[in-house]
C-alpha atoms as a PDB file:
ATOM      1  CA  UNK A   1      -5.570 111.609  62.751  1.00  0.00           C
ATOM      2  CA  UNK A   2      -3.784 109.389  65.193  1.00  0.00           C
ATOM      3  CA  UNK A   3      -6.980 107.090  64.999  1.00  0.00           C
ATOM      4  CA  UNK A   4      -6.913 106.839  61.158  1.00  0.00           C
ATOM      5  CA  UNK A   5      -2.880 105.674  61.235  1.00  0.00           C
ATOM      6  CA  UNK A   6      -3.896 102.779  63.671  1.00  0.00           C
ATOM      7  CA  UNK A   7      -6.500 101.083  61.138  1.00  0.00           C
ATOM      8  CA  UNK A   8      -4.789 102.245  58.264  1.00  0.00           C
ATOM      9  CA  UNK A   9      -1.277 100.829  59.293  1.00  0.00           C
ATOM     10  CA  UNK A  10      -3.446  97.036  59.776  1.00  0.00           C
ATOM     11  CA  UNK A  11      -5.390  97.495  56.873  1.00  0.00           C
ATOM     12  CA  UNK A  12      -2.304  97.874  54.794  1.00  0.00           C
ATOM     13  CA  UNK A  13      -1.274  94.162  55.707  1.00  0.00           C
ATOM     14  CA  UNK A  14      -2.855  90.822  55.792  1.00  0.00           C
ATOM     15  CA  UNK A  15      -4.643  91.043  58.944  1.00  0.00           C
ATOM     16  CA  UNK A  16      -8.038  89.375  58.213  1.00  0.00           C
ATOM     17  CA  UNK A  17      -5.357  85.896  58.990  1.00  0.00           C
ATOM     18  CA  UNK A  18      -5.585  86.839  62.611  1.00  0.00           C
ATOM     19  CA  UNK A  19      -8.660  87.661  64.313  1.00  0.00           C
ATOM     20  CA  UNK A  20      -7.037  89.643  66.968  1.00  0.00           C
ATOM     21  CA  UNK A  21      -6.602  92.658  64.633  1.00  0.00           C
ATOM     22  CA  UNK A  22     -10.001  92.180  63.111  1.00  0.00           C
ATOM     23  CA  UNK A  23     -10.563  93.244  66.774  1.00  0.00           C
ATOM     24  CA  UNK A  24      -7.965  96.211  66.366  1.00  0.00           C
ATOM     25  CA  UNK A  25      -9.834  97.159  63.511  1.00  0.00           C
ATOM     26  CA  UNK A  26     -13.376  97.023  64.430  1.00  0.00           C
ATOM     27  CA  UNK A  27     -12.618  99.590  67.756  1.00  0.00           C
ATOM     28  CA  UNK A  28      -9.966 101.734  65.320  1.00  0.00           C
ATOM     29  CA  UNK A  29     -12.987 102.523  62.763  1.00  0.00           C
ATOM     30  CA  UNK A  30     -15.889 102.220  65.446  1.00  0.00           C
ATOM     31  CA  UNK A  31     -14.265 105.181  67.353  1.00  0.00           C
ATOM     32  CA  UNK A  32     -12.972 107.090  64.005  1.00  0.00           C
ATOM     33  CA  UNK A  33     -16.081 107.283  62.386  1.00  0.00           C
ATOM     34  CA  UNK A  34     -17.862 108.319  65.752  1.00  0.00           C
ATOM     35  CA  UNK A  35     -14.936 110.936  66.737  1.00  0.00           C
ATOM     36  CA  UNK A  36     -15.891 112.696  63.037  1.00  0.00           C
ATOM     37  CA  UNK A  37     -19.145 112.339  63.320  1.00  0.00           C
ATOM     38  CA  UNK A  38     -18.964 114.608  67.007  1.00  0.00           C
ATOM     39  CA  UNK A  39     -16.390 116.351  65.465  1.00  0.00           C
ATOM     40  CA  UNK A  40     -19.148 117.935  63.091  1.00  0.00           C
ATOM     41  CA  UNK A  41     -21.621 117.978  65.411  1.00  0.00           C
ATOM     42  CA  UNK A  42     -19.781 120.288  67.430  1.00  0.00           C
ATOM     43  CA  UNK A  43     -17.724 122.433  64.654  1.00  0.00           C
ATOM     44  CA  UNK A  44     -21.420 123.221  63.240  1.00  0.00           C
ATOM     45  CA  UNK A  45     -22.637 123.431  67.151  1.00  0.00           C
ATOM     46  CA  UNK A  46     -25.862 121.507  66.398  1.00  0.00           C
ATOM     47  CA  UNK A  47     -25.556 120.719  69.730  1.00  0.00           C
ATOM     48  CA  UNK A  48     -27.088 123.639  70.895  1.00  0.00           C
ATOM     49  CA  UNK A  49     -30.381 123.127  68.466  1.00  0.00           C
ATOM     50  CA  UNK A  50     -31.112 119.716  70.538  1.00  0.00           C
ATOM     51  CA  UNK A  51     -31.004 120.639  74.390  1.00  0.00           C
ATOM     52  CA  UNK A  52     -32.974 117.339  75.142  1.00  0.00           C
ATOM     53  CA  UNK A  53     -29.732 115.379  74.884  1.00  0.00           C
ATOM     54  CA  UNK A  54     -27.010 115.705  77.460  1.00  0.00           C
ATOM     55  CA  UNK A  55     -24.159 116.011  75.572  1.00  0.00           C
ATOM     56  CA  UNK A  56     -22.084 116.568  78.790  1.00  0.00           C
ATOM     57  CA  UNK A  57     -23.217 113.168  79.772  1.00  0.00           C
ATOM     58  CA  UNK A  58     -22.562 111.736  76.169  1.00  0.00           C
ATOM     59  CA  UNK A  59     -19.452 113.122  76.137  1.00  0.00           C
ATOM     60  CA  UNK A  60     -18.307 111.443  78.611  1.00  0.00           C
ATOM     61  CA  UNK A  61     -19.614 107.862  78.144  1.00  0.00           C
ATOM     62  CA  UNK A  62     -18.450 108.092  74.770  1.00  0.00           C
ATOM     63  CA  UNK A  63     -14.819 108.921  75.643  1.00  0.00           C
ATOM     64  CA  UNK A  64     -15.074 106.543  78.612  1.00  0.00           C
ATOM     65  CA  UNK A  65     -15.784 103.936  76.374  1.00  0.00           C
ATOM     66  CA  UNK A  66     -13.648 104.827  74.037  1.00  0.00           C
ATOM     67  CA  UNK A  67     -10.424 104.935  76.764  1.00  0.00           C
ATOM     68  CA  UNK A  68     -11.559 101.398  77.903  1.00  0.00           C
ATOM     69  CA  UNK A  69     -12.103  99.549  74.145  1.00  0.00           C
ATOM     70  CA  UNK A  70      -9.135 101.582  72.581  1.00  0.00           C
ATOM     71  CA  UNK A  71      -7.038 100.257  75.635  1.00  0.00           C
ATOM     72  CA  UNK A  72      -8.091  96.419  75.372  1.00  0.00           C
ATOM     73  CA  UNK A  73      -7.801  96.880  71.634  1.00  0.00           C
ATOM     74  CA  UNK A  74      -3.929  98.603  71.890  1.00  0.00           C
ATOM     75  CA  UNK A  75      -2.652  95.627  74.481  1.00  0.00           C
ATOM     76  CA  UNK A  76      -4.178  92.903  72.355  1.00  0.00           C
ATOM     77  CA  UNK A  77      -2.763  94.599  69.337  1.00  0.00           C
ATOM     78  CA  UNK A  78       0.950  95.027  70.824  1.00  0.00           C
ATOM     79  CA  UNK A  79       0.461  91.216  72.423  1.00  0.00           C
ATOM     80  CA  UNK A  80      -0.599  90.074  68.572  1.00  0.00           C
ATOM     81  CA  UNK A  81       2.785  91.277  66.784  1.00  0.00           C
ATOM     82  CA  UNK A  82       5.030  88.806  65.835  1.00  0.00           C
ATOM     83  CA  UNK A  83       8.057  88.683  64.096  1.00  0.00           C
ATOM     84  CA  UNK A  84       7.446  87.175  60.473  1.00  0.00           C
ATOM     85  CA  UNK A  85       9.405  86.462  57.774  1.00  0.00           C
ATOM     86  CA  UNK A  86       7.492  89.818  55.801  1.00  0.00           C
ATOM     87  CA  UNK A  87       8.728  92.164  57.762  1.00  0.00           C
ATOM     88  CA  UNK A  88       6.067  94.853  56.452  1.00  0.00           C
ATOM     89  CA  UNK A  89       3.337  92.928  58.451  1.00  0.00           C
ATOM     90  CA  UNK A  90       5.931  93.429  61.838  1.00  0.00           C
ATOM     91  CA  UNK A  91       6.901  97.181  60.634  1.00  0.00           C
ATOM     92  CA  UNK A  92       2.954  97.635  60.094  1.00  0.00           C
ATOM     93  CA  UNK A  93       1.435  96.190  63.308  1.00  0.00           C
ATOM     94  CA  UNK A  94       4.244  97.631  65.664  1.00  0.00           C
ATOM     95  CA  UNK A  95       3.502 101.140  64.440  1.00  0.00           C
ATOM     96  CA  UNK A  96      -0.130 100.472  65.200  1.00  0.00           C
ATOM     97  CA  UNK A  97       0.483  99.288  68.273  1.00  0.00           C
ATOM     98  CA  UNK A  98       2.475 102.487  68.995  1.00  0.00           C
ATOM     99  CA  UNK A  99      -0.582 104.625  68.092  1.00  0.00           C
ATOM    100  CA  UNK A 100      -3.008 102.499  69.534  1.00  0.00           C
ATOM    101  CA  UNK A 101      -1.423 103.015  72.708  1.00  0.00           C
ATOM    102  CA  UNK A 102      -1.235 107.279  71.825  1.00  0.00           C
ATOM    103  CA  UNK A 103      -4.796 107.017  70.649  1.00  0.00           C
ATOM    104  CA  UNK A 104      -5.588 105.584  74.173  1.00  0.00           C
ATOM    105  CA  UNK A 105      -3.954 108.333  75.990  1.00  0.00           C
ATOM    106  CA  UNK A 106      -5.772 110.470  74.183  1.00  0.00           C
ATOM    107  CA  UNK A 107      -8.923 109.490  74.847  1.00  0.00           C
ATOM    108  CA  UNK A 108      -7.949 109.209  78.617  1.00  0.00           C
ATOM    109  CA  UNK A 109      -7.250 112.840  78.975  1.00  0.00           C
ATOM    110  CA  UNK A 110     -10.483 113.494  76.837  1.00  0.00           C
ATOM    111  CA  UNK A 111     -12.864 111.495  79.402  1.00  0.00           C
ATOM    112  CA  UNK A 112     -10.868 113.174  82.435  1.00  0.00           C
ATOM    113  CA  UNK A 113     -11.766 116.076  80.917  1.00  0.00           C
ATOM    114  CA  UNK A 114     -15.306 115.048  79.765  1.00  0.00           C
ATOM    115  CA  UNK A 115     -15.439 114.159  83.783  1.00  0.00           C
ATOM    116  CA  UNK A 116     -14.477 117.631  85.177  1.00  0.00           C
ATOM    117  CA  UNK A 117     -16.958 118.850  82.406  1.00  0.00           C
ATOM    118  CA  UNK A 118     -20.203 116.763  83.310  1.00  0.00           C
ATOM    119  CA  UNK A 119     -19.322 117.113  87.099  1.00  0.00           C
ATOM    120  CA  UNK A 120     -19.123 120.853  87.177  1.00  0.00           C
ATOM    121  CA  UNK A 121     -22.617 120.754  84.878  1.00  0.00           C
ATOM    122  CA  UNK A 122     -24.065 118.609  88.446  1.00  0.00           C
ATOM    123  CA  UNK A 123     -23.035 120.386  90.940  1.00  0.00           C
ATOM    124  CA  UNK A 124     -24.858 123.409  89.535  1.00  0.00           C
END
């Protein structure tokens, strides 16, 4: 949810004028659309119909990268608002900057946790 109000808070303005939050964007959807796709994966726990893969290990790489991109994305995001004479655009992009920086946070607790996870699975 907190991933959907980032891109949806720049999509709502005229953001395609500065790169940076075409940057924004691209890691906001990139991560939402893979965070529902595991999402389902593991609410229908077809997870457990394809041992091959090691979804400790995935786990974690994903929300490792996820920490890291979402992180670079929130600091250029709260480095790229400006104060404009639309004030929706500032409203807008300081909100997302907010939950950029929550969304990061996030995902840092979920790869800490992904971490304790895929250690514990090789130590055994």
């Amino acid at each position: 949810v907190l991933g959907l109000l980032v891109w949806t808070l720049i999509a709502g303005t005229e953001y395609f004028l500065y790169p940076a939050f075409g940057w924004v964007m691209f890691v906001a959807v990139f991560y939402w659309v893979l965070t529902v796709f595991f999402l389902i994966i593991y609410m229908t726990m077809t997870y457990t119909r394809i041992p091959q893969v090691p979804w400790t290990t995935v786990g974690l790489c994903f929300n490792g990268s996820a920490f890291v991109l979402y992180l670079i994305a929130a600091i250029v995001d709260a480095s790229s608002v400006t104060k404009e004479l639309d004030s929706h655009n500032y409203n807008s992009w300081a909100a997302s900057s907010f939950f950029a920086f929550v969304v990061t946070f996030c995902y840092a607790g979920n790869a800490y946790f992904s971490f304790i996870t895929w250690r514990s699975r090789t130590l055994q």
